[in-house]
Protein backbone atom coordinates (compact mmCIF):
# COMPACT_ATOMS: atom_id res chain seq x y z
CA UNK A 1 6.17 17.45 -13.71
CA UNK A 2 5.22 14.18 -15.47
CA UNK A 3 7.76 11.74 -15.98
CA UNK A 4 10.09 12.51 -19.40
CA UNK A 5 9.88 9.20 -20.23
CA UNK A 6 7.21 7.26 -22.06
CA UNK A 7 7.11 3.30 -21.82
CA UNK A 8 5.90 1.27 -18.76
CA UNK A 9 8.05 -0.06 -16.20
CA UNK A 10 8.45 -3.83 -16.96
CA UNK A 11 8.36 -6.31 -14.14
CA UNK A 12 12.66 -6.48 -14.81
CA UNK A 13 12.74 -2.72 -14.38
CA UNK A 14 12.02 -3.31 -10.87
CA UNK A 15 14.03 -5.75 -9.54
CA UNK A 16 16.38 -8.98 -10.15
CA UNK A 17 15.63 -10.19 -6.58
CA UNK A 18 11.98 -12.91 -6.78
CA UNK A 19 8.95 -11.43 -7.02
CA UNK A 20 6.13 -12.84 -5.45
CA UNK A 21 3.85 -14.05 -8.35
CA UNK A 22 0.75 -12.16 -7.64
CA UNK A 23 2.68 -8.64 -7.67
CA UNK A 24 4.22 -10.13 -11.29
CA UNK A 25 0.71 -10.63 -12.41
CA UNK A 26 -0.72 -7.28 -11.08
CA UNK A 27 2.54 -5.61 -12.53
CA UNK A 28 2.08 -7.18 -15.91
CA UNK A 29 -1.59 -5.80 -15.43
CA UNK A 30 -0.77 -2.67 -14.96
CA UNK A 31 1.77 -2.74 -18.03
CA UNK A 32 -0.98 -3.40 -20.18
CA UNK A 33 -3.34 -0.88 -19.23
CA UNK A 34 -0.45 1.71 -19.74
CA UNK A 35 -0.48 1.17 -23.38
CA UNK A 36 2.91 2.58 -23.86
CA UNK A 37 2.58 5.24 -21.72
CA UNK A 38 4.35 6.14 -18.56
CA UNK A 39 1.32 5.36 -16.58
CA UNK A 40 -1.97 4.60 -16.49
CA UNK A 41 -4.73 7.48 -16.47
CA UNK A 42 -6.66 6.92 -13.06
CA UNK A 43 -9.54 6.11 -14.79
CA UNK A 44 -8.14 3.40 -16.27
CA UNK A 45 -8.32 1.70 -13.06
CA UNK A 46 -10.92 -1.15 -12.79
CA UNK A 47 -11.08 -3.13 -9.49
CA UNK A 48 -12.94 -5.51 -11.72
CA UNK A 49 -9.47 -6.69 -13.22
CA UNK A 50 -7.85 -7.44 -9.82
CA UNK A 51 -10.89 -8.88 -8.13
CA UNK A 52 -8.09 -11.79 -7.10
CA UNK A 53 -6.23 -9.22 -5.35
CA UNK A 54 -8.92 -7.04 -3.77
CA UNK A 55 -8.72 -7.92 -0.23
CA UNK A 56 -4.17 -7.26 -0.27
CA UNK A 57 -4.91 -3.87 -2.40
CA UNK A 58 -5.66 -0.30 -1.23
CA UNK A 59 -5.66 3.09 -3.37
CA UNK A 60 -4.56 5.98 -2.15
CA UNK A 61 -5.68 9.61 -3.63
CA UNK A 62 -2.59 12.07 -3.94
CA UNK A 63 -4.21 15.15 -2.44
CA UNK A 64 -2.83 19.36 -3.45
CA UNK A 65 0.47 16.93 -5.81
CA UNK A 66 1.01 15.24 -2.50
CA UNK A 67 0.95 17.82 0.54
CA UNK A 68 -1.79 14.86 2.06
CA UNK A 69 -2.80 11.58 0.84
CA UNK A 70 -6.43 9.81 1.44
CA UNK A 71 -6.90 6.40 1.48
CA UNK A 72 -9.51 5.65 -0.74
CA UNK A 73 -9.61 1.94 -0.34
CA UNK A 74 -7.98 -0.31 2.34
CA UNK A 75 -8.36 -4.73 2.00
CA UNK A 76 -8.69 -6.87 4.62
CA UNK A 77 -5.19 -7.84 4.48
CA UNK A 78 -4.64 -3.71 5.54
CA UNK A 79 -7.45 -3.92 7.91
CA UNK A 80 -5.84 -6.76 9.60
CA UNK A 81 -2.23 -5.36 9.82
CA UNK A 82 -3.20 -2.30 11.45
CA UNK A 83 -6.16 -3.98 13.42
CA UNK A 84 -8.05 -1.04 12.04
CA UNK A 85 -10.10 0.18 8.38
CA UNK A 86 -7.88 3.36 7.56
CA UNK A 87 -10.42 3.83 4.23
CA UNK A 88 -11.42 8.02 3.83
CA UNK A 89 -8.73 9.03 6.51
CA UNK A 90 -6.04 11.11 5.76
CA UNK A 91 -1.89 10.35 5.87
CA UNK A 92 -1.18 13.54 8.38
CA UNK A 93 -4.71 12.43 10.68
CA UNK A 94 -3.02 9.01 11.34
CA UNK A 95 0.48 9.83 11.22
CA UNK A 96 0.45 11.27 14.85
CA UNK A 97 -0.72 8.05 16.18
CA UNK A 98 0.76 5.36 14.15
CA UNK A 99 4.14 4.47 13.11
CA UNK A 100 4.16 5.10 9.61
CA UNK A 101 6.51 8.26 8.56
CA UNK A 102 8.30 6.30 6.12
CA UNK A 103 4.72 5.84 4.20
CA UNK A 104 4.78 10.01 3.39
CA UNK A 105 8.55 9.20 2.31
CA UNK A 106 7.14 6.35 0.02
CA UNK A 107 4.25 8.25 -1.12
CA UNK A 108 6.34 11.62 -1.91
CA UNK A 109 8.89 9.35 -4.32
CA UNK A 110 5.67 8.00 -6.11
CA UNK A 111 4.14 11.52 -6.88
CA UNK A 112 7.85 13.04 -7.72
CA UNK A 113 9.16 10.05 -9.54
CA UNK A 114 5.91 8.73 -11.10
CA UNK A 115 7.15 5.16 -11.55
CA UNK A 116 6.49 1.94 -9.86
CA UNK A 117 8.04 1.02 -6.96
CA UNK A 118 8.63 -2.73 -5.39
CA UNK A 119 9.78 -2.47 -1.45
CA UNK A 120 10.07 -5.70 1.29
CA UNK A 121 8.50 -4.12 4.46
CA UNK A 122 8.42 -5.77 7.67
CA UNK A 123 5.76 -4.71 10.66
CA UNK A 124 6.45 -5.77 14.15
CA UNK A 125 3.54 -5.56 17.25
CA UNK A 126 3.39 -4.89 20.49
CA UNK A 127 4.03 -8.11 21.23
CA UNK A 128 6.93 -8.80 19.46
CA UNK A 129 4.90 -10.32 16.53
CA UNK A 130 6.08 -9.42 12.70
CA UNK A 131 5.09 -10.12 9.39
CA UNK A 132 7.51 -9.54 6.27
CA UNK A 133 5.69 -8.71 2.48
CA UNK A 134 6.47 -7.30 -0.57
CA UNK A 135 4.66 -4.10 -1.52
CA UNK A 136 4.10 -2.86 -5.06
CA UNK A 137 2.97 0.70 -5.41
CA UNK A 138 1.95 1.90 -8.51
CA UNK A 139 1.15 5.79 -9.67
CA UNK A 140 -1.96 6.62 -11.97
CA UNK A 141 -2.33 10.09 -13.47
CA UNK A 142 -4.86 12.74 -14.16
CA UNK A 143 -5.53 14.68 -17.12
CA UNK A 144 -2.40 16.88 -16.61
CA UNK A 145 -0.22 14.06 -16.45
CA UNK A 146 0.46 14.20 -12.67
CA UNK A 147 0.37 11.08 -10.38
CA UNK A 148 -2.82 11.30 -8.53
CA UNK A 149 -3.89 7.99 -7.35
CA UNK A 150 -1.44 5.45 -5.91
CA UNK A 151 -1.94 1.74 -5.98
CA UNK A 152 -0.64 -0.39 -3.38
CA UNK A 153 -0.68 -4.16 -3.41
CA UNK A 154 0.43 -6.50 -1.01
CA UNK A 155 1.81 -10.08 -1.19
CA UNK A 156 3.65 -12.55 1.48
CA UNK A 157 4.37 -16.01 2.36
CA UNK A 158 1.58 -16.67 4.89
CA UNK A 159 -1.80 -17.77 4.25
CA UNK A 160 -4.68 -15.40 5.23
CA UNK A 161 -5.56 -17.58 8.38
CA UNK A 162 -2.04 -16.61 9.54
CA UNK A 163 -2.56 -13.32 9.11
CA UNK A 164 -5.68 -12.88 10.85
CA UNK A 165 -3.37 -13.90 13.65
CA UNK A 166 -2.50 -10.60 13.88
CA UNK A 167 -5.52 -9.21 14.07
CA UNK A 168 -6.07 -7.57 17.56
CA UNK A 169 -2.26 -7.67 18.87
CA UNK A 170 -2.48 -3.42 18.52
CA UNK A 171 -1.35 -1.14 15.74
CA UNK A 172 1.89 -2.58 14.88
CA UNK A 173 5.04 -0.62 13.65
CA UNK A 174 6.36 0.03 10.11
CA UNK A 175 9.59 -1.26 10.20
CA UNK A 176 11.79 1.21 7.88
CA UNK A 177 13.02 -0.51 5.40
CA UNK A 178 14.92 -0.20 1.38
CA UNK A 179 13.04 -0.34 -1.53
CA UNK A 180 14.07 -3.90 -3.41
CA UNK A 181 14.27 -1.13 -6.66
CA UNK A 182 12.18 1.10 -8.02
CA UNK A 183 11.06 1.30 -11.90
CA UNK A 184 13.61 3.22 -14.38
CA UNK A 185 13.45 5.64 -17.32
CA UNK A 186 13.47 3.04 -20.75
């Protein structure tokens, strides 16, 4: 069912807590490219437009209206939080093996909802290690009107070289965690 509403969800919609500016910039992108719609038709989508955000983005295609998701695309930022390149594998191939149920949970409120969401996620290692971002996901539809394609972008406080830190400490776990709000109906 495709959202009854039909004007994007502004950067306000979302929350009233700060934003980091790069997921204000790539929501006030994606506003645009909805034209007034409630999202953006997936082929809409042009990497092109957030080459400044490539690395801290991945896509994710809503597979069967969301009984599996496959990511599609996965940045270095990704790649270096789960010390591994999750691009072409499925949700329920990984889910076994990594901490990440509350990703399906995410991904299921996308497809039903079919409006942005901003959430503050946390991942802590092995080690004792964590990281805190902010994580904008954003649905795209097909010709039917359905979420099909997810957009997730990433932002935090550190600068790459401290991320890369991370990189090796083992697959870290997805600390459950609130969305800061999701988008609402105009």
């Amino acid at each position: 069912m495709s959202p009854a509403w039909t004007h994007p969800v502004e950067l306000d919609d979302l929350t009233a807590a700060p934003v980091h500016p790069d997921l204000a910039r790539v929501m006030r992108q994606y506003s645009q490219i909805s034209e007034g719609r409630a999202m953006p038709h997936r082929a809409h989508f042009r990497p092109s437009k957030l080459r400044w955000m490539m690395g801290r983005l991945y896509l994710v295609d809503v597979l069967e209206g969301g009984a599996d998701y496959r990511f599609r695309l996965f940045g270095i930022f990704w790649q270096t939080v789960y010390s591994a390149d999750l691009t072409g594998l499925r949700l329920s191939q990984i889910e076994p093996f990594c901490h990440l149920a509350s990703l399906r949970g995410d991904y299921d409120g996308i497809v039903a909802q079919g409006i942005p969401a901003l959430h503050l996620r946390r991942v802590r290692w092995p080690n004792d290690g964590s990281l805190e971002f902010q994580r904008l996901l954003l649905p795209f539809c097909d010709d039917g009107g359905q979420v099909s394609l997810i957009l997730g972008a990433a932002a935090c406080d550190k600068v790459p070289e401290e991320v890369v830190y991370f990189k090796g400490e083992g697959v870290p776990e997805l600390l459950p965690g609130e969305p800061i709000r999701s988008g609402k109906p105009h």
